[in-house]
C-alpha atoms as a PDB file:
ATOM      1  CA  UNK A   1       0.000   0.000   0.000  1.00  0.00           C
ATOM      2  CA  UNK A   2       1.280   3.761  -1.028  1.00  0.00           C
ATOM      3  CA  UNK A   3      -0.393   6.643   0.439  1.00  0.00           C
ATOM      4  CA  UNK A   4       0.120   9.604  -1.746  1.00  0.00           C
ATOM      5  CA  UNK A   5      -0.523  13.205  -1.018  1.00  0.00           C
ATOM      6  CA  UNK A   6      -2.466  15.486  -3.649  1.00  0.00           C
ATOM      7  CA  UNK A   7      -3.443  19.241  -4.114  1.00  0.00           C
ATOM      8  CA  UNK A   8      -6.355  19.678  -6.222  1.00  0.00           C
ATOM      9  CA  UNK A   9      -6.284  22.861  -8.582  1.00  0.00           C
ATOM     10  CA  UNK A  10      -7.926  24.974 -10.956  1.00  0.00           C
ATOM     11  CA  UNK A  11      -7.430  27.587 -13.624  1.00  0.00           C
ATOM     12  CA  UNK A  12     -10.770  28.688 -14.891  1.00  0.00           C
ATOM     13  CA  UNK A  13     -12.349  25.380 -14.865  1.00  0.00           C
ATOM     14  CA  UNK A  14      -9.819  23.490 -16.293  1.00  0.00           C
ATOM     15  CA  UNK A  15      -8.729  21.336 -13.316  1.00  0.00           C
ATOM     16  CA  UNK A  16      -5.559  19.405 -12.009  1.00  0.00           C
ATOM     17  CA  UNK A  17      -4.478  17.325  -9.597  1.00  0.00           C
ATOM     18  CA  UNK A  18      -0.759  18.155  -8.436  1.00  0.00           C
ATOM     19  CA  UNK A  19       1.521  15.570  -6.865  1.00  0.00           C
ATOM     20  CA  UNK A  20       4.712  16.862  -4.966  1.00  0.00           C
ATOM     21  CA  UNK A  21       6.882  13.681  -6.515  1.00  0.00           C
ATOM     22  CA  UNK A  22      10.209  15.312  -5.082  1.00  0.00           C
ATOM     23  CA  UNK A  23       8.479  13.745  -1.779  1.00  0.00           C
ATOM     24  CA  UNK A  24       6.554  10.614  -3.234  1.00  0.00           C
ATOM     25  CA  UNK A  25       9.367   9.804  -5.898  1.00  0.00           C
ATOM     26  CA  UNK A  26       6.445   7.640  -7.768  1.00  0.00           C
ATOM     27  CA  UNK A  27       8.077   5.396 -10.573  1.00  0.00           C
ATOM     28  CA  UNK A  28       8.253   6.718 -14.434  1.00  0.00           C
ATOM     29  CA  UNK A  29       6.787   4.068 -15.436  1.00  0.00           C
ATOM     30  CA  UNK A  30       3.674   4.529 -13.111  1.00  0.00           C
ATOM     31  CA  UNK A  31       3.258   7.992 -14.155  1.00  0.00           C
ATOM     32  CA  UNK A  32       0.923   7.948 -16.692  1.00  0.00           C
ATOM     33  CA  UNK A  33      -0.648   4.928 -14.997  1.00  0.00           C
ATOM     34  CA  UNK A  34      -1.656   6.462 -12.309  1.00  0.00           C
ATOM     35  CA  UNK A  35      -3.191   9.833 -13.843  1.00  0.00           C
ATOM     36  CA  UNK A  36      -5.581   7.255 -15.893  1.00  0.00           C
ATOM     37  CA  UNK A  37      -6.813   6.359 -12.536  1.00  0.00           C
ATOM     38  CA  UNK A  38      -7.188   9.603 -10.434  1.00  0.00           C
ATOM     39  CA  UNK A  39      -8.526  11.325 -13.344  1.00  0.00           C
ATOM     40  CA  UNK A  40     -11.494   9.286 -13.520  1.00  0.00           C
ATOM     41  CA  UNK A  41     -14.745  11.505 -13.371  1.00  0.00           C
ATOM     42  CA  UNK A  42     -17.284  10.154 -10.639  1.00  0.00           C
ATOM     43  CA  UNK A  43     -14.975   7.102  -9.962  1.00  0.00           C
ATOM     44  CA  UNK A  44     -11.703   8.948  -8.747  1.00  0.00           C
ATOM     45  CA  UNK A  45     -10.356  12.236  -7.777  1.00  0.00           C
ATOM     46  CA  UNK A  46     -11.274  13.328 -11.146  1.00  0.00           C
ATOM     47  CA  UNK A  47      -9.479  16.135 -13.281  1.00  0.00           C
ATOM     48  CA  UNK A  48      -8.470  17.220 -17.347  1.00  0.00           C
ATOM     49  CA  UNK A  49      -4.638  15.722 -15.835  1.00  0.00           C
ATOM     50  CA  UNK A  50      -2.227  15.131 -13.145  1.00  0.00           C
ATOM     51  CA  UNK A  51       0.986  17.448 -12.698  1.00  0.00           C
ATOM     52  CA  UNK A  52       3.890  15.966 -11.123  1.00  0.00           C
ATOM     53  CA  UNK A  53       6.494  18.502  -9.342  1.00  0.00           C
ATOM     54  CA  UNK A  54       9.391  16.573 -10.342  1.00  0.00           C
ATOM     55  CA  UNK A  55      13.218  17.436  -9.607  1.00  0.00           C
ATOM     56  CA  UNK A  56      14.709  19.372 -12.832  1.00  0.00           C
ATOM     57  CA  UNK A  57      17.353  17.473 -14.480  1.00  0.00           C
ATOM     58  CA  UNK A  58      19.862  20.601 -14.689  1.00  0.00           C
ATOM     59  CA  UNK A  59      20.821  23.872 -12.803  1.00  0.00           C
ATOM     60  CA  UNK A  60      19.322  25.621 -14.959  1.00  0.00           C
ATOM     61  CA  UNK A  61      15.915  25.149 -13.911  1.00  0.00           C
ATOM     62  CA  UNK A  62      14.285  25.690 -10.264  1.00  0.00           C
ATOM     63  CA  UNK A  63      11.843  23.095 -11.035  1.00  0.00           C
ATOM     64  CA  UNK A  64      10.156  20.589 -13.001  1.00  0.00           C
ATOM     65  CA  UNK A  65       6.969  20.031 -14.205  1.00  0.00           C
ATOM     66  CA  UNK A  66       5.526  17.020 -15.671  1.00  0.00           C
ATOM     67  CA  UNK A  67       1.899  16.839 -17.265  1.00  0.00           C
ATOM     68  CA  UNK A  68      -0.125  13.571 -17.532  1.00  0.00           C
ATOM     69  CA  UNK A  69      -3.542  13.627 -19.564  1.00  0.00           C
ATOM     70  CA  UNK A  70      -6.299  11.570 -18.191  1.00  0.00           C
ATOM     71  CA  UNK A  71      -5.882   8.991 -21.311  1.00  0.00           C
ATOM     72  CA  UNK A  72      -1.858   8.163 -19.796  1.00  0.00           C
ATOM     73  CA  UNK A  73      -0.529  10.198 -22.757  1.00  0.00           C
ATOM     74  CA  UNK A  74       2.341  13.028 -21.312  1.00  0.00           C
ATOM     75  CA  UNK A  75       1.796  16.556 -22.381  1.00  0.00           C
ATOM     76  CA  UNK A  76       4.355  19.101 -23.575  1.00  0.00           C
ATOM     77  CA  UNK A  77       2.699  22.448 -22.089  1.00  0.00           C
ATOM     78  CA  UNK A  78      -0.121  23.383 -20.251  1.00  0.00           C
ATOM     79  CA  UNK A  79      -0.962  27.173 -19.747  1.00  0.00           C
ATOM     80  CA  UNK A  80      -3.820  26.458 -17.057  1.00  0.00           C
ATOM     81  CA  UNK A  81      -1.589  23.792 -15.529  1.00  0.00           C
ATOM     82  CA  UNK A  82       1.593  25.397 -15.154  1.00  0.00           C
ATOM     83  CA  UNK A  83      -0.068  28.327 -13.615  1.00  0.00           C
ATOM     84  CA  UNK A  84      -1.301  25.994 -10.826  1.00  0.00           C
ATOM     85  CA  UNK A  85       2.273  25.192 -10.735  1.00  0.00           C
ATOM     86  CA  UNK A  86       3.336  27.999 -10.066  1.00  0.00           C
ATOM     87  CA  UNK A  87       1.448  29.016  -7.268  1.00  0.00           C
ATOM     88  CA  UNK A  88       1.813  25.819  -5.478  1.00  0.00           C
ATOM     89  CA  UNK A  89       5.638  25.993  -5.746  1.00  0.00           C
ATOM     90  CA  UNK A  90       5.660  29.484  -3.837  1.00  0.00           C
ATOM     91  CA  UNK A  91       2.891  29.299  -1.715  1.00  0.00           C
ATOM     92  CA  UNK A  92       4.630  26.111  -0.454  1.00  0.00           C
ATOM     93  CA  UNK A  93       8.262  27.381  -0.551  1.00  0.00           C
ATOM     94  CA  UNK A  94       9.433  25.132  -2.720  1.00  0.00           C
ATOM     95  CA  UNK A  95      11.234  28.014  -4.852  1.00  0.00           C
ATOM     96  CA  UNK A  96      11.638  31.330  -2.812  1.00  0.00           C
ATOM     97  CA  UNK A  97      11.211  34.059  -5.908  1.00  0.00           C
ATOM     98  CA  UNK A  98       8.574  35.285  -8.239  1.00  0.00           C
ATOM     99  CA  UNK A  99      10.003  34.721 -11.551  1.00  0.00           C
ATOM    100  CA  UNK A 100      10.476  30.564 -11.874  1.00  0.00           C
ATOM    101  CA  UNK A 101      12.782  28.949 -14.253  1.00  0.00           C
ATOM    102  CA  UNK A 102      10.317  25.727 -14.681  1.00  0.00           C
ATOM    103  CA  UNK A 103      11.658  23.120 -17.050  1.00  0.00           C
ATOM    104  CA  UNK A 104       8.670  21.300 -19.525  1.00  0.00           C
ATOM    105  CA  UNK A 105       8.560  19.109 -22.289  1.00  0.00           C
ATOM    106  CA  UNK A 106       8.299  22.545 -24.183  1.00  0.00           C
ATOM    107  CA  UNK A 107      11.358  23.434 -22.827  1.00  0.00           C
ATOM    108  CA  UNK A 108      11.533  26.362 -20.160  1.00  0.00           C
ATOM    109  CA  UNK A 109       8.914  28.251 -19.116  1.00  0.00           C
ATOM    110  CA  UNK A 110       8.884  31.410 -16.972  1.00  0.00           C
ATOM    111  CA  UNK A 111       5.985  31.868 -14.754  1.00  0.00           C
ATOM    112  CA  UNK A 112       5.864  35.356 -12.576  1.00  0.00           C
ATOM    113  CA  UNK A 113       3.361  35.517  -9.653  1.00  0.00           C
ATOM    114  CA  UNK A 114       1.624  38.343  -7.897  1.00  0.00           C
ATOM    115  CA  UNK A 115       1.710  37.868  -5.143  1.00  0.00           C
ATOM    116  CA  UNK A 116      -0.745  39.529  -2.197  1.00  0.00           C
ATOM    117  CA  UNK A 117       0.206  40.955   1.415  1.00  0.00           C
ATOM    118  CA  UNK A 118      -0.497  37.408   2.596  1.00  0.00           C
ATOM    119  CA  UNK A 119       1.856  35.509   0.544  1.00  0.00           C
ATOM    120  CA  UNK A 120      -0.736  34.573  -1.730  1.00  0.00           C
ATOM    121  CA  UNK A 121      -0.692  34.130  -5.416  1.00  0.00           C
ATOM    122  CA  UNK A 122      -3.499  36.039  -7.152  1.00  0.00           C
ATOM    123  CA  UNK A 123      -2.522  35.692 -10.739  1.00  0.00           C
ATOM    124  CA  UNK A 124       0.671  34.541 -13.140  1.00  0.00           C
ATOM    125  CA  UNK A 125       1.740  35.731 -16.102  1.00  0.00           C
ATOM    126  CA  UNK A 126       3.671  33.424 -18.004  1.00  0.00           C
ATOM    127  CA  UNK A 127       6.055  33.752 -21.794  1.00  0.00           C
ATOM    128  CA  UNK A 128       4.476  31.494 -23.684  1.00  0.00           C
ATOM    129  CA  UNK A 129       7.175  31.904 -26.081  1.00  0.00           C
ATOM    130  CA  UNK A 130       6.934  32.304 -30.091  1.00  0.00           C
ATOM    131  CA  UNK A 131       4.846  30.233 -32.562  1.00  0.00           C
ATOM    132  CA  UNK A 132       5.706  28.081 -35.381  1.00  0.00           C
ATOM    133  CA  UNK A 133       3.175  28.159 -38.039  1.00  0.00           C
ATOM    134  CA  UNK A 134       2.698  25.294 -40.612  1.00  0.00           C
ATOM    135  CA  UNK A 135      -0.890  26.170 -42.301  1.00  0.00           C
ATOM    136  CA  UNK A 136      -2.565  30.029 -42.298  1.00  0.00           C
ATOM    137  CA  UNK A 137      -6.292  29.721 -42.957  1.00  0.00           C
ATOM    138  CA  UNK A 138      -5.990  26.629 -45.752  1.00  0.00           C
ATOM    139  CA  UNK A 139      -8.205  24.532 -46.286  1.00  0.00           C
ATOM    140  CA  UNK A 140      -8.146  21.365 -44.915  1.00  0.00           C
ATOM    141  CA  UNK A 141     -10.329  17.739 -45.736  1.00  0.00           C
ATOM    142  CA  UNK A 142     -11.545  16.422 -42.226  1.00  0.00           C
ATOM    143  CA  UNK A 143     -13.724  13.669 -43.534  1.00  0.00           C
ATOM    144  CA  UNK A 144     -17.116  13.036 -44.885  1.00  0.00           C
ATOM    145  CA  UNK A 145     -18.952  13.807 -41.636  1.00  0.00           C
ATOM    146  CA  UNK A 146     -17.126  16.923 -41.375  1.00  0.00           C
ATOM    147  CA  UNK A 147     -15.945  17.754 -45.130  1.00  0.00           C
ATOM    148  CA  UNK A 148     -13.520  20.589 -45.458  1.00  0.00           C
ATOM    149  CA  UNK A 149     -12.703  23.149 -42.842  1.00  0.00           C
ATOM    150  CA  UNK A 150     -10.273  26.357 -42.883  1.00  0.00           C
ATOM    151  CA  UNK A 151      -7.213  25.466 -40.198  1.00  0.00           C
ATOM    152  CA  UNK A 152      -4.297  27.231 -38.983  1.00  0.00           C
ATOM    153  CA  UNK A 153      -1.858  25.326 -37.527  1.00  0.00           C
ATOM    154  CA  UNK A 154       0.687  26.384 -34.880  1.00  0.00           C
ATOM    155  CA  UNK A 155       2.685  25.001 -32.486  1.00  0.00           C
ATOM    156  CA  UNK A 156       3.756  26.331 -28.926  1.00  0.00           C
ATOM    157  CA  UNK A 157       6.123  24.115 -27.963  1.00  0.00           C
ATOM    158  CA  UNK A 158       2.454  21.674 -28.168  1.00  0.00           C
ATOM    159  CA  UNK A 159       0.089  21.372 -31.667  1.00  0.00           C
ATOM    160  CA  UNK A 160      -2.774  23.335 -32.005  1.00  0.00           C
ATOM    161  CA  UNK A 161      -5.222  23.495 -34.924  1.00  0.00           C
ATOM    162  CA  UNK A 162      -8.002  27.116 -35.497  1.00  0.00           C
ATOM    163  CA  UNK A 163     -11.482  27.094 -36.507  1.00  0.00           C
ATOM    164  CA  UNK A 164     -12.397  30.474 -36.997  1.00  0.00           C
ATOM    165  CA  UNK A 165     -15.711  30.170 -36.160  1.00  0.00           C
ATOM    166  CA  UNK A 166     -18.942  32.935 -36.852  1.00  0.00           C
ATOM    167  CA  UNK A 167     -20.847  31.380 -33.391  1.00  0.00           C
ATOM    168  CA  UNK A 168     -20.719  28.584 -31.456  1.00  0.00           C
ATOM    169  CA  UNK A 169     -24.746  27.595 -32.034  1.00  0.00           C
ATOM    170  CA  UNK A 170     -24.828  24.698 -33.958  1.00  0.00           C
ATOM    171  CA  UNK A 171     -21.246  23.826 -33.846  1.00  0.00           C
ATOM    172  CA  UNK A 172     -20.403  20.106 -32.812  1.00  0.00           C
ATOM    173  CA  UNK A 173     -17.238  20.705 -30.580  1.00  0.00           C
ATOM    174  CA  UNK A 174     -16.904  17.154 -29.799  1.00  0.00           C
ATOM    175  CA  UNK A 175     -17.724  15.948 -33.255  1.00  0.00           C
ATOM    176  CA  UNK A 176     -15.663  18.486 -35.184  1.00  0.00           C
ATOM    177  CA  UNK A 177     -12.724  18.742 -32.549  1.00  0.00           C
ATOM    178  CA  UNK A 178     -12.303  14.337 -32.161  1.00  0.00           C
ATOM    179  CA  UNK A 179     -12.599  14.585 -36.050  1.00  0.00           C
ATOM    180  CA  UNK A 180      -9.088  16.926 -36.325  1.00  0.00           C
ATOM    181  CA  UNK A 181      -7.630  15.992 -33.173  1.00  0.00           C
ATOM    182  CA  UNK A 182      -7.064  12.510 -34.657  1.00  0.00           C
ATOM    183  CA  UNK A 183      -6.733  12.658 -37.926  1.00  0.00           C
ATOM    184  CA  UNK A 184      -4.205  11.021 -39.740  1.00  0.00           C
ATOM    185  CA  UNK A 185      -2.480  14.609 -40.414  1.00  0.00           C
ATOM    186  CA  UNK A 186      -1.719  14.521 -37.128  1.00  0.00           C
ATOM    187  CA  UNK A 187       0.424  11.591 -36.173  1.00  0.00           C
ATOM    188  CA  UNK A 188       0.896  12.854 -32.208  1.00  0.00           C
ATOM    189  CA  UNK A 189      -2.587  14.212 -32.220  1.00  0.00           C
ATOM    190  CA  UNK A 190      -3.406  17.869 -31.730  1.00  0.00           C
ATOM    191  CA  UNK A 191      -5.495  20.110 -29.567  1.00  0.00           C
ATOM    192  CA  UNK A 192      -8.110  22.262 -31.820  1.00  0.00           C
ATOM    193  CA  UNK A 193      -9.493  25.269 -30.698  1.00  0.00           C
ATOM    194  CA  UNK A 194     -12.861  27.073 -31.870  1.00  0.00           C
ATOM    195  CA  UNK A 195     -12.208  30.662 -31.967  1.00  0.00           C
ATOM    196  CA  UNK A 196     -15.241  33.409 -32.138  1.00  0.00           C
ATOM    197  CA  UNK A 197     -14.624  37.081 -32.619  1.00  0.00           C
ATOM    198  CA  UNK A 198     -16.781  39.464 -30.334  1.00  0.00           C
ATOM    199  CA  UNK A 199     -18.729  41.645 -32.842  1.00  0.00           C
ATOM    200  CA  UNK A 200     -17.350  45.015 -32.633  1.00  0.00           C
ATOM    201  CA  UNK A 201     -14.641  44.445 -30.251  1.00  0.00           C
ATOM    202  CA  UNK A 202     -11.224  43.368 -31.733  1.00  0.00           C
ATOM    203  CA  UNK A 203      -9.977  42.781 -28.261  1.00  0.00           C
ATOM    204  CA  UNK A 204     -12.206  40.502 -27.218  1.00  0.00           C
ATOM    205  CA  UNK A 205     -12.716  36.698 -28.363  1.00  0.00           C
ATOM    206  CA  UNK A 206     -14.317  33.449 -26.925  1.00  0.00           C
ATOM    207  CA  UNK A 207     -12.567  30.107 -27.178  1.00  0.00           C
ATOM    208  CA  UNK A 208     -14.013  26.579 -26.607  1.00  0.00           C
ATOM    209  CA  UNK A 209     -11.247  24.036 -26.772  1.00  0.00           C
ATOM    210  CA  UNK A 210     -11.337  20.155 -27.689  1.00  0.00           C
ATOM    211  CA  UNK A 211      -7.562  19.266 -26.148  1.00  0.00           C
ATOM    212  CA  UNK A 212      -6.082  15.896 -27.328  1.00  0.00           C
ATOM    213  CA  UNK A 213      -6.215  12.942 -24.784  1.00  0.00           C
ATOM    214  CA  UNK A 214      -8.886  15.171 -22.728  1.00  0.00           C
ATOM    215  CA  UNK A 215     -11.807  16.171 -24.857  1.00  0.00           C
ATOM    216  CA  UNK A 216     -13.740  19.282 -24.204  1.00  0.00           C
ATOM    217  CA  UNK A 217     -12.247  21.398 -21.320  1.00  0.00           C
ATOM    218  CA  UNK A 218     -13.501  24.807 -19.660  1.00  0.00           C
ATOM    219  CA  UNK A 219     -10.550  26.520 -20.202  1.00  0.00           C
ATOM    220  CA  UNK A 220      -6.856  25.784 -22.443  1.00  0.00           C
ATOM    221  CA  UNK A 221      -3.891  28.593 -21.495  1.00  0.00           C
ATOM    222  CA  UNK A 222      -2.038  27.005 -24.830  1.00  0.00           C
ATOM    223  CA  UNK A 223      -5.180  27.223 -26.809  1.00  0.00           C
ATOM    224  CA  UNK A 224      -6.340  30.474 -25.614  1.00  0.00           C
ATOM    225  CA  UNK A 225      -2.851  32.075 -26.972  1.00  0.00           C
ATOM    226  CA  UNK A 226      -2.753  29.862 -30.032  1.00  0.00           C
ATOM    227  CA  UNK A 227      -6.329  31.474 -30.960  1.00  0.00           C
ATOM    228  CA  UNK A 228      -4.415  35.165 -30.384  1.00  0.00           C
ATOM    229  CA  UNK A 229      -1.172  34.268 -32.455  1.00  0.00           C
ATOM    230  CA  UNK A 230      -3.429  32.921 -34.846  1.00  0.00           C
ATOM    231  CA  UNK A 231      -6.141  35.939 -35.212  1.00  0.00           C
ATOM    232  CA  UNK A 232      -2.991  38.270 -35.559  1.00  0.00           C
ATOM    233  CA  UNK A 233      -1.477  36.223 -38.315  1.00  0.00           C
ATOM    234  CA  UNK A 234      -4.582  36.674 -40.254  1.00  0.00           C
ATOM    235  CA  UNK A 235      -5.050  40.478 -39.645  1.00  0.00           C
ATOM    236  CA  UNK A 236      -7.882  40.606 -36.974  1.00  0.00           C
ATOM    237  CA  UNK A 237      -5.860  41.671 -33.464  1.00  0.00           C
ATOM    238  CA  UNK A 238      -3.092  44.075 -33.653  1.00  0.00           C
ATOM    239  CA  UNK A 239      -0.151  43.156 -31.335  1.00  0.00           C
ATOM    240  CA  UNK A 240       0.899  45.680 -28.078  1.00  0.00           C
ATOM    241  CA  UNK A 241      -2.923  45.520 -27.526  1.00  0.00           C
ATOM    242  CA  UNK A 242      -4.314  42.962 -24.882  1.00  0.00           C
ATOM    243  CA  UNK A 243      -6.960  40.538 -25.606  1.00  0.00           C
ATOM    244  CA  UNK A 244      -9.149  39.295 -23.523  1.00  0.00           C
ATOM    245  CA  UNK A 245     -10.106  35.138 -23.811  1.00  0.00           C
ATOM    246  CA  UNK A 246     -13.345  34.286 -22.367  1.00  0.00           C
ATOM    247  CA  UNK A 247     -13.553  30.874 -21.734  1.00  0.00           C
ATOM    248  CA  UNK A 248     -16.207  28.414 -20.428  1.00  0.00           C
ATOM    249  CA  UNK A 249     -13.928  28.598 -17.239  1.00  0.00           C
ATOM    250  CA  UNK A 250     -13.574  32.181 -16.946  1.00  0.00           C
ATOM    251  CA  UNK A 251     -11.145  35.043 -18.750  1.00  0.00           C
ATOM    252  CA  UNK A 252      -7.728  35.228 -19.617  1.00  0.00           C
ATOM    253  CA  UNK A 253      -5.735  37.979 -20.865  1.00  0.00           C
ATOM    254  CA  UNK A 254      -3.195  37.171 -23.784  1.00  0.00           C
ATOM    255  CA  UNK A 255      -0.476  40.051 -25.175  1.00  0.00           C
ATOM    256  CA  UNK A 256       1.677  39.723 -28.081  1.00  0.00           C
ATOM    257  CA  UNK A 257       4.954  41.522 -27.764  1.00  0.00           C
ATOM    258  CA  UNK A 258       8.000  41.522 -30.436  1.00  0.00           C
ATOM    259  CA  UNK A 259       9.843  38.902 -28.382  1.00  0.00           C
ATOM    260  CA  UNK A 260       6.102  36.477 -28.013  1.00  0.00           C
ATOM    261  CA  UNK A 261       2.835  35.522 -26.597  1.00  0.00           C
ATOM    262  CA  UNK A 262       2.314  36.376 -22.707  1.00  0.00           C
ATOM    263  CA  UNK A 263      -0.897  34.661 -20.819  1.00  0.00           C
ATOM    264  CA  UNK A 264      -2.377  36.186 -17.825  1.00  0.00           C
ATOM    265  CA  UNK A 265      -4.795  34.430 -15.484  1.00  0.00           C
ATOM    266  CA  UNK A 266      -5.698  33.280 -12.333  1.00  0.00           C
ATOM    267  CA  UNK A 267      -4.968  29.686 -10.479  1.00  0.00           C
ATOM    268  CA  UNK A 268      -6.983  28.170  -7.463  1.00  0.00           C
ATOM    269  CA  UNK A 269      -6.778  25.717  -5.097  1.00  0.00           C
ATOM    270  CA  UNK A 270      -9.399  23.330  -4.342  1.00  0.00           C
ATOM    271  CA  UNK A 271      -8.113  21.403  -1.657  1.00  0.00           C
ATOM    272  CA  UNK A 272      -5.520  18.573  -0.353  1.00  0.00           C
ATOM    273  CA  UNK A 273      -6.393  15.084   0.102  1.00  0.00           C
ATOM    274  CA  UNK A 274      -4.320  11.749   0.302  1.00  0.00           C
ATOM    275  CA  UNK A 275      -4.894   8.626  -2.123  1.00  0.00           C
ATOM    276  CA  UNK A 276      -4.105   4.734  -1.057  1.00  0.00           C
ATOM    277  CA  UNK A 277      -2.682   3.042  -4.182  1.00  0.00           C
ATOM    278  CA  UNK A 278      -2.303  -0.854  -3.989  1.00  0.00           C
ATOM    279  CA  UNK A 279       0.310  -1.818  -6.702  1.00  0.00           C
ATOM    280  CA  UNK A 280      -0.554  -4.569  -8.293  1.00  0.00           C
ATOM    281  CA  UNK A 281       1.019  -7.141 -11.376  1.00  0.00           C
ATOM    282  CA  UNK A 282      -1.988  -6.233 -13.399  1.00  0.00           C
ATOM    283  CA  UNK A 283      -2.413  -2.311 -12.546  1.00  0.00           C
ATOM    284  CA  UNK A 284      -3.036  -0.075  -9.661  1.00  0.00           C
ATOM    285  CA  UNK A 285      -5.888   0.600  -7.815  1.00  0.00           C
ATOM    286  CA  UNK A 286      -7.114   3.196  -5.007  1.00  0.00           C
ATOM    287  CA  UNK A 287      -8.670   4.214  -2.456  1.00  0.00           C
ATOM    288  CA  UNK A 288      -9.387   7.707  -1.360  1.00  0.00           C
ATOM    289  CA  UNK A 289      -8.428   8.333   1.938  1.00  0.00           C
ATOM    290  CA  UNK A 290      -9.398  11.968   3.263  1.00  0.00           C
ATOM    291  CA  UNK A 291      -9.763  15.199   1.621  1.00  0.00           C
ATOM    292  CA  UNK A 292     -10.187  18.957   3.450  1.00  0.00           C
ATOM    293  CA  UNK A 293     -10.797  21.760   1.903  1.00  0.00           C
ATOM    294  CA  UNK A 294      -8.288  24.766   1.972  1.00  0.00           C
END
């Protein structure tokens, strides 16, 4: 029997569960195991993917983070999640400075906390770095359910495909958004993201976002940005002027500055339980032990 310890986290909706692994030193191998489990809806913990605060494997980071999706597959990136991150790593003292050098899949990412008179985060802004564009508004054959759809494809530092979309009423997200995310295109899959322009306000979109391994989610931090990069590259948001994502989750603030793509937003936590696991020759299983709110 293992008894792990867990934080449970937000950012606008789209919901983690954070393991300190510098303390539980679970097993690589388990890893992605073990997110299948907790992320279970109804059955488990439940959550859109487990982070694992994970010692960095040079000096040049303060910190690792590893991200898990609920289908076992390993992430690159996570704008939600590594905001989480963030605040967990101060709030607990686990690195002593606002600006954290956090090493990812996607390479390093600096998250910078506000930080109130009571030590506690409020928000994080985080470089999301530059984009790498393979497809601007083309044309691109789904399949016969779907037919053809205009993508742009980007990555930052993790795949995402546009839909510039006129409204959301009517439009299949799960349909249309399984459809790309695993088409054949798309080898490692891809997260798509459904991108409506406010009428009359350039600043201003909404973003629902189908992320790969996941499925719908309330909010994406990657897929919020990729939606800005993406409206700029086609002429409809100027940079130096913030834009504000809403999101099923809530709103996120995404500026575009000569060196890249900054996200804004806030990060909660839900509260702190502990897990039994029972390793097993066939699998794991759990038990929930306790959980208190924070």
């Amino acid at each position: 029997m293992t008894k792990i310890k867990f934080t449970k986290m937000h950012g606008c909706g789209n919901d983690f569960i954070l393991i300190d692994d510098l303390e539980e030193g679970i097993p690589d191998e388990r890893k992605g195991e073990i997110a299948r489990l907790l992320c279970r809806r109804r059955f488990s913990v439940g959550a859109d993917g487990v982070l694992y605060l994970c010692k960095p494997t040079s000096g040049s980071y303060d910190v690792r983070m590893r991200i898990f999706n609920p289908d076992g597959s390993e992430a690159e990136m996570c704008g939600n999640g590594i905001r989480c991150f963030a605040k967990y790593v101060y709030e607990k003292g686990v690195v002593q400075k606002k600006r954290i050098n956090v090493e990812t899949l996607a390479g390093l990412i600096v998250p910078e906390v506000e930080v109130d008179e009571r030590g506690v985060v409020t928000s994080t802004r985080v470089f999301m770095g530059t984009p790498v564009f393979s497809r601007i508004d083309e044309l691109f054959y789904v399949n016969e359910q779907v037919g053809e759809i205009k993508l742009t494809l980007l990555s930052l530092g993790n795949p995402h495909a546009i839909v510039i979309a006129d409204s959301f009423e009517g439009l299949d997200i799960d349909t249309v958004g399984k459809s790309i995310e695993s088409h054949k295109a798309f080898p490692y899959r891809t997260n798509v993201n459904f991108v409506v322009q406010t009428e009359k306000k350039e600043n201003e979109i909404s973003v629902r976002t189908y992320e790969r391994g996941v499925g719908e989610t309330l909010s994406c931090g990657t897929g919020s940005t990729a939606s800005v990069l993406a409206l700029n590259a086609l002429g409809y948001v100027d940079r130096g002027v913030p834009v504000i994502v809403h999101t099923e989750g809530g709103d996120l603030i995404v500026e575009l500055k000569e060196e890249g793509a900054y996200l804004t937003g806030p990060a909660e936590t839900v509260y702190e339980g502990v897990v039994e696991l029972r390793m097993e020759t066939e699998g794991i299983k759990e038990k929930l032990l306790q959980a208190s709110s924070t």
